[in-house]
PDB file of N, CA and C in Angstrom:
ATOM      1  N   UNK A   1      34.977 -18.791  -0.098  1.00  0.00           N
ATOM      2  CA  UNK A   1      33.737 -19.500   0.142  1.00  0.00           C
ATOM      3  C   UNK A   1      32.632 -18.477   0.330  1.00  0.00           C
ATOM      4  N   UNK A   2      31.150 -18.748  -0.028  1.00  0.00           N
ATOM      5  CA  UNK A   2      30.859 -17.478   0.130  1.00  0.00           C
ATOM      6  C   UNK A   2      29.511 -18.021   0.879  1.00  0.00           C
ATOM      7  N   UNK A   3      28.799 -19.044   1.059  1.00  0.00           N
ATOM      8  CA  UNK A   3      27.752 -19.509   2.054  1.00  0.00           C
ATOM      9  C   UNK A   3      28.570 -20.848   2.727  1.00  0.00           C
ATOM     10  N   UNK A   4      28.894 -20.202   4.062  1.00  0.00           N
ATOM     11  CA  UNK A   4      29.147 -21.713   5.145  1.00  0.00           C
ATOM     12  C   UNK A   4      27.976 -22.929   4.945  1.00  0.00           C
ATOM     13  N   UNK A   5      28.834 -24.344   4.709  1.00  0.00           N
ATOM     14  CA  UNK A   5      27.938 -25.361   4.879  1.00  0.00           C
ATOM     15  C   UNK A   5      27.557 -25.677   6.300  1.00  0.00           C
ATOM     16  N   UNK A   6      27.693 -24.869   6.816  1.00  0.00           N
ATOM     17  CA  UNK A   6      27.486 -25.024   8.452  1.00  0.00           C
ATOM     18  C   UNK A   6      27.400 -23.816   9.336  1.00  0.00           C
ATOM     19  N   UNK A   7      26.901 -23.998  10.492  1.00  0.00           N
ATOM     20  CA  UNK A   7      27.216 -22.517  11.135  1.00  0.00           C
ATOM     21  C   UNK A   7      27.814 -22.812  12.603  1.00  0.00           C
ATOM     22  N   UNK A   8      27.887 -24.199  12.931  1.00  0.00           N
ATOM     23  CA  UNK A   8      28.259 -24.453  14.353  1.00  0.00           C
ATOM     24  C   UNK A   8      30.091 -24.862  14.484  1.00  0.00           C
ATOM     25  N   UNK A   9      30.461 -25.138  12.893  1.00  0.00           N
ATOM     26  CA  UNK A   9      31.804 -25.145  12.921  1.00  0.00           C
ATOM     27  C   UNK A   9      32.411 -24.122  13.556  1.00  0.00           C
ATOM     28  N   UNK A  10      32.627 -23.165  13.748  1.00  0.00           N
ATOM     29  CA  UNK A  10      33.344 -21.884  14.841  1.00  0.00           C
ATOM     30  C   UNK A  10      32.557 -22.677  16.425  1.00  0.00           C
ATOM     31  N   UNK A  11      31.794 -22.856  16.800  1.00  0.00           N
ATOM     32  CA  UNK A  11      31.819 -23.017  18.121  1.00  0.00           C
ATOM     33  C   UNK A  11      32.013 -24.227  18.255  1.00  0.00           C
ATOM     34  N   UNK A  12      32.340 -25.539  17.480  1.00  0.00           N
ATOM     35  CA  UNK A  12      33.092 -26.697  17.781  1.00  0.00           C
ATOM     36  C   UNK A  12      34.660 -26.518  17.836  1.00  0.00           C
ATOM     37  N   UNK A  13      35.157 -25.529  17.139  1.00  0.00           N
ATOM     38  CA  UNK A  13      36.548 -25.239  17.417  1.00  0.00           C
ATOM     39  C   UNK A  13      36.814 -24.935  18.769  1.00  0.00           C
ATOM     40  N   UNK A  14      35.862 -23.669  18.747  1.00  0.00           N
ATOM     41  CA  UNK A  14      36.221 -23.006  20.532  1.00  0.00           C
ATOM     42  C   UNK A  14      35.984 -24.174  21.206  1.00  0.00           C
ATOM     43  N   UNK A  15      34.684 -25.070  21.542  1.00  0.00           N
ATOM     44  CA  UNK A  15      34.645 -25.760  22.416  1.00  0.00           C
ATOM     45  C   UNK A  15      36.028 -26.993  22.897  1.00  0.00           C
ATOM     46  N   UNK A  16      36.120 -27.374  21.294  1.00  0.00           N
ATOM     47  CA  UNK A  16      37.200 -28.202  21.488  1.00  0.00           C
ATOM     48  C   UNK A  16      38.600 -27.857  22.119  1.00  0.00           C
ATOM     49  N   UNK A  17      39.171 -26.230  21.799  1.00  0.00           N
ATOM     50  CA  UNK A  17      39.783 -25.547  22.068  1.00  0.00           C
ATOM     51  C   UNK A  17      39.885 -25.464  23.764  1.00  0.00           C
ATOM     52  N   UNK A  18      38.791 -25.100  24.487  1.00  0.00           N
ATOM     53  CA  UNK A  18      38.039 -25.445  25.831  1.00  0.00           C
ATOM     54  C   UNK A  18      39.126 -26.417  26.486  1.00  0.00           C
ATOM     55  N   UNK A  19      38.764 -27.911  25.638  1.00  0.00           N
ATOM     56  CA  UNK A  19      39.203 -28.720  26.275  1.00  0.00           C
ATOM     57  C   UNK A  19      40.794 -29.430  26.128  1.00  0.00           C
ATOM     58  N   UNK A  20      41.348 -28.282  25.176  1.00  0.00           N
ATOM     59  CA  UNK A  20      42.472 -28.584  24.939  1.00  0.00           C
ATOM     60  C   UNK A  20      42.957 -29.525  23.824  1.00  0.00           C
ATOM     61  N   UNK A  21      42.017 -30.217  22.800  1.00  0.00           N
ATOM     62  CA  UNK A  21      41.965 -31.356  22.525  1.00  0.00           C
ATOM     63  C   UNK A  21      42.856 -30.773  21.202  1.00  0.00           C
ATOM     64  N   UNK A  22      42.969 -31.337  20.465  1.00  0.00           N
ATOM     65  CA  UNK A  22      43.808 -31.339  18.933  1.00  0.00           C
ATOM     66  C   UNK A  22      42.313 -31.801  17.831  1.00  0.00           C
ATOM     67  N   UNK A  23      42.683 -31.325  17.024  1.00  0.00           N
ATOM     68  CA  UNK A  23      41.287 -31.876  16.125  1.00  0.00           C
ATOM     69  C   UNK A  23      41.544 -33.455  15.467  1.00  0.00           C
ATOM     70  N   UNK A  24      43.277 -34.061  15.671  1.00  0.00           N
ATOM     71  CA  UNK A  24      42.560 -35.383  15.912  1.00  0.00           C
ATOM     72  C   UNK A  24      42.018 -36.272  16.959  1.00  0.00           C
ATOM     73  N   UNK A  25      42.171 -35.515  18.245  1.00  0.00           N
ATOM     74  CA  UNK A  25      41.608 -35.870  19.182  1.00  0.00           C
ATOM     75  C   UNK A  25      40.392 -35.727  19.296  1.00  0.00           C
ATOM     76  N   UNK A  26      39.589 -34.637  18.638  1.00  0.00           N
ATOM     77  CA  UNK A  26      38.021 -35.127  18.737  1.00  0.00           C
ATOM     78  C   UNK A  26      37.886 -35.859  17.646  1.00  0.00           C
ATOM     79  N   UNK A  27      38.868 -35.959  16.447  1.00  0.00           N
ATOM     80  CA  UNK A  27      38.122 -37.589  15.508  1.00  0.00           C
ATOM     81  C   UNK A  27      38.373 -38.968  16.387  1.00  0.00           C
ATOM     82  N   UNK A  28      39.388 -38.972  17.120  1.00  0.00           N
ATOM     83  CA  UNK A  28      39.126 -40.079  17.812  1.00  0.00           C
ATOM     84  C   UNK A  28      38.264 -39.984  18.594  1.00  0.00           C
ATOM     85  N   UNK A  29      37.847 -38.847  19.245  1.00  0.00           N
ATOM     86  CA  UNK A  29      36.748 -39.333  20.450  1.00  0.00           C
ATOM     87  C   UNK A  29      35.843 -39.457  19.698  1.00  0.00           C
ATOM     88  N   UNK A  30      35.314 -38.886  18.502  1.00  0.00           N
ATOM     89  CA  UNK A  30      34.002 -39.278  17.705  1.00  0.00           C
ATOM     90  C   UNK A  30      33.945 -40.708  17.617  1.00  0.00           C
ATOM     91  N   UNK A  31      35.190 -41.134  16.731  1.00  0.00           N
ATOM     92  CA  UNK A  31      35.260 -42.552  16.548  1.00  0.00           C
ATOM     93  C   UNK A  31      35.026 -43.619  17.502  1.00  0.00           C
ATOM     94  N   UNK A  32      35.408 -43.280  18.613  1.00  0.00           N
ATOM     95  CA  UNK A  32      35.194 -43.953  19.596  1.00  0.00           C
ATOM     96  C   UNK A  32      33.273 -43.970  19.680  1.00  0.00           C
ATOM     97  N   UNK A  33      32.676 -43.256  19.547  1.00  0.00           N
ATOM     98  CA  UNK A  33      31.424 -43.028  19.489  1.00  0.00           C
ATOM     99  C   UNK A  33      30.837 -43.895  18.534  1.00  0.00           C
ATOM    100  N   UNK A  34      31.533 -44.109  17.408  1.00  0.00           N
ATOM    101  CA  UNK A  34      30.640 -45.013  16.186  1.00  0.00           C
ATOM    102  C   UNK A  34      31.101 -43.951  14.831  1.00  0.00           C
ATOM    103  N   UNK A  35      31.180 -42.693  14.974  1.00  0.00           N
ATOM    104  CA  UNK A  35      30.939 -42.016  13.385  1.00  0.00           C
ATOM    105  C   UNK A  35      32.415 -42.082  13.095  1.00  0.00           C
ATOM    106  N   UNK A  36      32.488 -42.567  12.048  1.00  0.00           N
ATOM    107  CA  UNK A  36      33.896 -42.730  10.705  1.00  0.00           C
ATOM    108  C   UNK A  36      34.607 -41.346  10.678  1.00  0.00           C
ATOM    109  N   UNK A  37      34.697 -40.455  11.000  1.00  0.00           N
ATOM    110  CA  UNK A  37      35.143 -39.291  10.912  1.00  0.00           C
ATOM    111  C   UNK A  37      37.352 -39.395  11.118  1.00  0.00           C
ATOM    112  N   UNK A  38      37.925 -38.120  10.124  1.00  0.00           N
ATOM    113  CA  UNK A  38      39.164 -38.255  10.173  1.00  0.00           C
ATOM    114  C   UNK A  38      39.023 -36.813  11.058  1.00  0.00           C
ATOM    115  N   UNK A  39      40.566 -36.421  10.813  1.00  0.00           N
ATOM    116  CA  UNK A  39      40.618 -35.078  11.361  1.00  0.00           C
ATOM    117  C   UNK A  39      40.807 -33.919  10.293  1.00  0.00           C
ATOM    118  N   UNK A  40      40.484 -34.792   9.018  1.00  0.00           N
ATOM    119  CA  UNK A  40      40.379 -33.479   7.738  1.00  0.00           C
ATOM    120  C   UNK A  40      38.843 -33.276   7.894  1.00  0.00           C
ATOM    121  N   UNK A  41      38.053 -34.065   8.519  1.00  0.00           N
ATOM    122  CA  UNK A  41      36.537 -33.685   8.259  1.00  0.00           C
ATOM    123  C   UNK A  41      36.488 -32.737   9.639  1.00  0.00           C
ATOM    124  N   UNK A  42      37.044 -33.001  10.623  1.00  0.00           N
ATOM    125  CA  UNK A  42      36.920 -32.127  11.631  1.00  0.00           C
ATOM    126  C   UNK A  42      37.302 -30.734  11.220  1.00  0.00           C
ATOM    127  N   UNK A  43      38.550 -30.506  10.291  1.00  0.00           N
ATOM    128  CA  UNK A  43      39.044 -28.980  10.056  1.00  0.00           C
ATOM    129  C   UNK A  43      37.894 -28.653   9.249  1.00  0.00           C
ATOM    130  N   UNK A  44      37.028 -29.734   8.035  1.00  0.00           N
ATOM    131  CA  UNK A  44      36.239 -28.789   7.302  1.00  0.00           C
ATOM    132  C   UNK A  44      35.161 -28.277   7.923  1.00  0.00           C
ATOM    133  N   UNK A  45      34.539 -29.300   9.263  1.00  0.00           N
ATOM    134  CA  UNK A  45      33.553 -29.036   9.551  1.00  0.00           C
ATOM    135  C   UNK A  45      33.712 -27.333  10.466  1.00  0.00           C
ATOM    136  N   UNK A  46      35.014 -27.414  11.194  1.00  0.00           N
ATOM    137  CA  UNK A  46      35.082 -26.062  12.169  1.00  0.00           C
ATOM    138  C   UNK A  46      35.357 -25.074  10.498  1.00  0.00           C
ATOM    139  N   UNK A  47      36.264 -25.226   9.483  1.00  0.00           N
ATOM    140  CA  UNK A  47      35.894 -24.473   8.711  1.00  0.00           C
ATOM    141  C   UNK A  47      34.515 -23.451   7.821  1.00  0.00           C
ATOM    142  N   UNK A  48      33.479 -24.456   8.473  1.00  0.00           N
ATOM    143  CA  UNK A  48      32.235 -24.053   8.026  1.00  0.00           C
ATOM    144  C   UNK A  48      31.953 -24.797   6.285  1.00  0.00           C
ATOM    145  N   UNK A  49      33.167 -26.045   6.079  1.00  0.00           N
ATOM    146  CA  UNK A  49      33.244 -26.550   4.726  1.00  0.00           C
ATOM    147  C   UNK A  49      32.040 -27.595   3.952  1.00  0.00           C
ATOM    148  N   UNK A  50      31.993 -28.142   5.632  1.00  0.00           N
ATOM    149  CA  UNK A  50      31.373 -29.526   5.269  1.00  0.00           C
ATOM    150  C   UNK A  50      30.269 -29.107   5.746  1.00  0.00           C
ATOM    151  N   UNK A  51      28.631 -29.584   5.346  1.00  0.00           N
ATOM    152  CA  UNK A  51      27.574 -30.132   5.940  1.00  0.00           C
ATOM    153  C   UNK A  51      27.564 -30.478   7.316  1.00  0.00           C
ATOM    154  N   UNK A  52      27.113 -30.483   8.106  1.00  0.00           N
ATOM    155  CA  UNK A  52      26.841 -31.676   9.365  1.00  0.00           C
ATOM    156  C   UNK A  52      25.264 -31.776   9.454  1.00  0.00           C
ATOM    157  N   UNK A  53      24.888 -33.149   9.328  1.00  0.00           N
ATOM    158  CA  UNK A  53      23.758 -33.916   9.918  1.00  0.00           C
ATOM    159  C   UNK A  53      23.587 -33.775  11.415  1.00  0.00           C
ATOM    160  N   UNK A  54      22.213 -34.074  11.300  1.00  0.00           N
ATOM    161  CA  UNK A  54      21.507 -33.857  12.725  1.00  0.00           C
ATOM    162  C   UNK A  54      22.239 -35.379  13.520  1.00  0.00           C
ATOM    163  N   UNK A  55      22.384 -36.565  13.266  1.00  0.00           N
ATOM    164  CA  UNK A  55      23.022 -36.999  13.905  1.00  0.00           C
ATOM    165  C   UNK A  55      24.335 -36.565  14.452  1.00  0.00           C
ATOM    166  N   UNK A  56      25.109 -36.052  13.271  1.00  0.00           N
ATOM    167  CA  UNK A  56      26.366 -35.585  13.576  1.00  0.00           C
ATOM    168  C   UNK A  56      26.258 -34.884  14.518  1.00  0.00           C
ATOM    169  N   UNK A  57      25.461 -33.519  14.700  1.00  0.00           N
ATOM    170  CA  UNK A  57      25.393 -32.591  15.767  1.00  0.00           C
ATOM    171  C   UNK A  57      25.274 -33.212  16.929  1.00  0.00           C
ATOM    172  N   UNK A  58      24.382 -34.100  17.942  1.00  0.00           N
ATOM    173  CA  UNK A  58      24.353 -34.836  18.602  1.00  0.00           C
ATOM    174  C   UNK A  58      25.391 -35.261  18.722  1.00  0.00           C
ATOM    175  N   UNK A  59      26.016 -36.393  17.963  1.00  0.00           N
ATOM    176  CA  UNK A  59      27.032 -36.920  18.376  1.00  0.00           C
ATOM    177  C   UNK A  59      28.041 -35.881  18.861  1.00  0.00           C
ATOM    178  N   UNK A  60      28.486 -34.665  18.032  1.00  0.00           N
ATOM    179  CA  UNK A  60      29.470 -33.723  18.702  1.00  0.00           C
ATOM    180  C   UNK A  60      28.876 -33.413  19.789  1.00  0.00           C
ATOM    181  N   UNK A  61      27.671 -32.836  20.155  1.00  0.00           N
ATOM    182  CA  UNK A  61      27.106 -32.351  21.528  1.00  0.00           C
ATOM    183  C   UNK A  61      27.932 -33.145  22.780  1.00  0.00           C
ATOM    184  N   UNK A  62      27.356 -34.469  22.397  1.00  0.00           N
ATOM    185  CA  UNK A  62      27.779 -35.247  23.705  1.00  0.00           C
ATOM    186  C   UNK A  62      29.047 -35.464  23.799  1.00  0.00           C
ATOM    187  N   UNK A  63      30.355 -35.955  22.331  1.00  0.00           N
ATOM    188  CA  UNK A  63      31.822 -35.786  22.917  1.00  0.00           C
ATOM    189  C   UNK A  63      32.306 -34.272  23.090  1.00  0.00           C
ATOM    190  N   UNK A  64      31.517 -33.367  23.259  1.00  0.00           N
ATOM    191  CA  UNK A  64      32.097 -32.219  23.771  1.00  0.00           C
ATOM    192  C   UNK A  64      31.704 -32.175  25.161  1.00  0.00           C
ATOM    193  N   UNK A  65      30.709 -32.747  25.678  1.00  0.00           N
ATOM    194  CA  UNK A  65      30.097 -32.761  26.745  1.00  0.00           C
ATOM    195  C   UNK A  65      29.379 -31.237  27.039  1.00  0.00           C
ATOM    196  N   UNK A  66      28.179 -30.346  25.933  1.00  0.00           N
ATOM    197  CA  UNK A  66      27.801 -29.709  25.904  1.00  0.00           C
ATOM    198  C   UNK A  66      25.987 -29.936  25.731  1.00  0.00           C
ATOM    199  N   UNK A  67      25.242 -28.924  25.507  1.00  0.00           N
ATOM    200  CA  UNK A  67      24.485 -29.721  24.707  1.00  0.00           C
ATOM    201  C   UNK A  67      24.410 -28.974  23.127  1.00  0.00           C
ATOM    202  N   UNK A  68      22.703 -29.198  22.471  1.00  0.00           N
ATOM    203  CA  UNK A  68      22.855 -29.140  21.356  1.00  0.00           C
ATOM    204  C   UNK A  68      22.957 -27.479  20.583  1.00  0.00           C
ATOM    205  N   UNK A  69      21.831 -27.060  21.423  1.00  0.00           N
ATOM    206  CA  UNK A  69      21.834 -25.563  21.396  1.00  0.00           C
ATOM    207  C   UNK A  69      23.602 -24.872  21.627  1.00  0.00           C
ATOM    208  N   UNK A  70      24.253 -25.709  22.582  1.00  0.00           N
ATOM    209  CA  UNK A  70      25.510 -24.686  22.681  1.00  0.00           C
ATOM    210  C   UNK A  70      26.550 -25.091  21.668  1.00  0.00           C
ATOM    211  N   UNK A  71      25.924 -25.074  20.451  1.00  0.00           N
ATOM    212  CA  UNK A  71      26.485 -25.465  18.980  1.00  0.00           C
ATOM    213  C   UNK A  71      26.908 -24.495  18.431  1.00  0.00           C
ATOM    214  N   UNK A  72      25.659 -23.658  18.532  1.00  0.00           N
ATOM    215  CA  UNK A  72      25.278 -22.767  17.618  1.00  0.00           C
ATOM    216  C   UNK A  72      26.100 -21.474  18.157  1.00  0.00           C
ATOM    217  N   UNK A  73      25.522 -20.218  17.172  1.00  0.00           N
ATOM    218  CA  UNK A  73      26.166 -19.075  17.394  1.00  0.00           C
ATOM    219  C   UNK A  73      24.947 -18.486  18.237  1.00  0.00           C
ATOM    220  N   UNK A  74      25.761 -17.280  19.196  1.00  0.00           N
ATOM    221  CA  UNK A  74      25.115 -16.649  20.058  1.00  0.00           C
ATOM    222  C   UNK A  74      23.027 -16.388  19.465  1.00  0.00           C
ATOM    223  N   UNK A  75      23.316 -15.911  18.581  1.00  0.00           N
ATOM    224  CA  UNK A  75      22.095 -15.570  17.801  1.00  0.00           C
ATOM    225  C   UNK A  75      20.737 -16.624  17.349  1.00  0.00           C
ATOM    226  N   UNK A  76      21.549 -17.617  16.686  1.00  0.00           N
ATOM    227  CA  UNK A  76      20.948 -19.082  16.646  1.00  0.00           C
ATOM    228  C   UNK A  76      20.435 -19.655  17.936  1.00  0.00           C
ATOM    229  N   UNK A  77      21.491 -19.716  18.927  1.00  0.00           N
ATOM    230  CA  UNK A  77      20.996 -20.455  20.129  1.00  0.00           C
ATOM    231  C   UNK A  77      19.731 -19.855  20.406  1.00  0.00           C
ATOM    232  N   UNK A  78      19.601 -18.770  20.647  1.00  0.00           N
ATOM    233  CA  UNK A  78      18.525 -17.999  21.352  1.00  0.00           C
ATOM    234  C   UNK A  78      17.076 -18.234  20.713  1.00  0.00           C
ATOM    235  N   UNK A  79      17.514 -18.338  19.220  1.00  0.00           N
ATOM    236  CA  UNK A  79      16.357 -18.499  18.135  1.00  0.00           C
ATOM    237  C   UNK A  79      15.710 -19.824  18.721  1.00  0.00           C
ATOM    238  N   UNK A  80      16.649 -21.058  18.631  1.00  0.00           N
ATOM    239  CA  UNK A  80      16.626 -22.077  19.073  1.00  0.00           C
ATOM    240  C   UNK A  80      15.546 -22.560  20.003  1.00  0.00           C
ATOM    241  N   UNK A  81      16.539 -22.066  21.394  1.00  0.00           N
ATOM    242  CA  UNK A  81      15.948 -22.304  22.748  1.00  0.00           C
ATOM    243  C   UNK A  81      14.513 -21.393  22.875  1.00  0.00           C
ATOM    244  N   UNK A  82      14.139 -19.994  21.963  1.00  0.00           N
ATOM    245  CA  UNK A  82      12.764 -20.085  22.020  1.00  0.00           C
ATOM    246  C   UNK A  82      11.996 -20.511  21.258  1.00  0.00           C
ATOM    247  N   UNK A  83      12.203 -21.612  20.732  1.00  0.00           N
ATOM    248  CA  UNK A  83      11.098 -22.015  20.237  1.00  0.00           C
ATOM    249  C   UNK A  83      10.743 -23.322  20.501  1.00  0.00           C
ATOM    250  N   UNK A  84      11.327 -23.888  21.500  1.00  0.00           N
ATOM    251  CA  UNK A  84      11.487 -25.242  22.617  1.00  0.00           C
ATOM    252  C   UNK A  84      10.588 -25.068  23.132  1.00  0.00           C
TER     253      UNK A  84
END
């Protein structure tokens, strides 16, 4: 692969990782949320495979119980949060 469709897939792994969960355990907790998601979209998304929408991000924010900035990579966040 040579441009990630994403850049917050690595810190949804760790986070999820955090909480111990299995990656079909955060498609169910998504699901539980409303978004259709399996647990092959979860591996592409921590793969950096898939896209994620600004809803999507949100929605992961809150079943990780993080927020949105702590998505991102060290570098991003910072970009981020200064320009809030």
């Amino acid at each position: 692969m040579d441009t990630p469709r994403n850049i917050v897939g690595p810190q949804v792994m760790q986070l999820r990782n955090k909480l111990e969960w299995s990656q079909e355990k955060l498609a169910s907790a998504c699901q539980i949320q409303g978004w259709d998601i399996s647990r092959g979209v979860v591996a592409r998304i921590e793969g950096g495979i898939r896209w994620v929408a600004d809803f999507e991000l949100l929605l992961l924010a809150s079943v990780l119980k993080v927020s949105v900035p702590e998505l991102f990579p060290a570098k991003d966040k910072k970009a981020f949060l200064a320009k809030g």
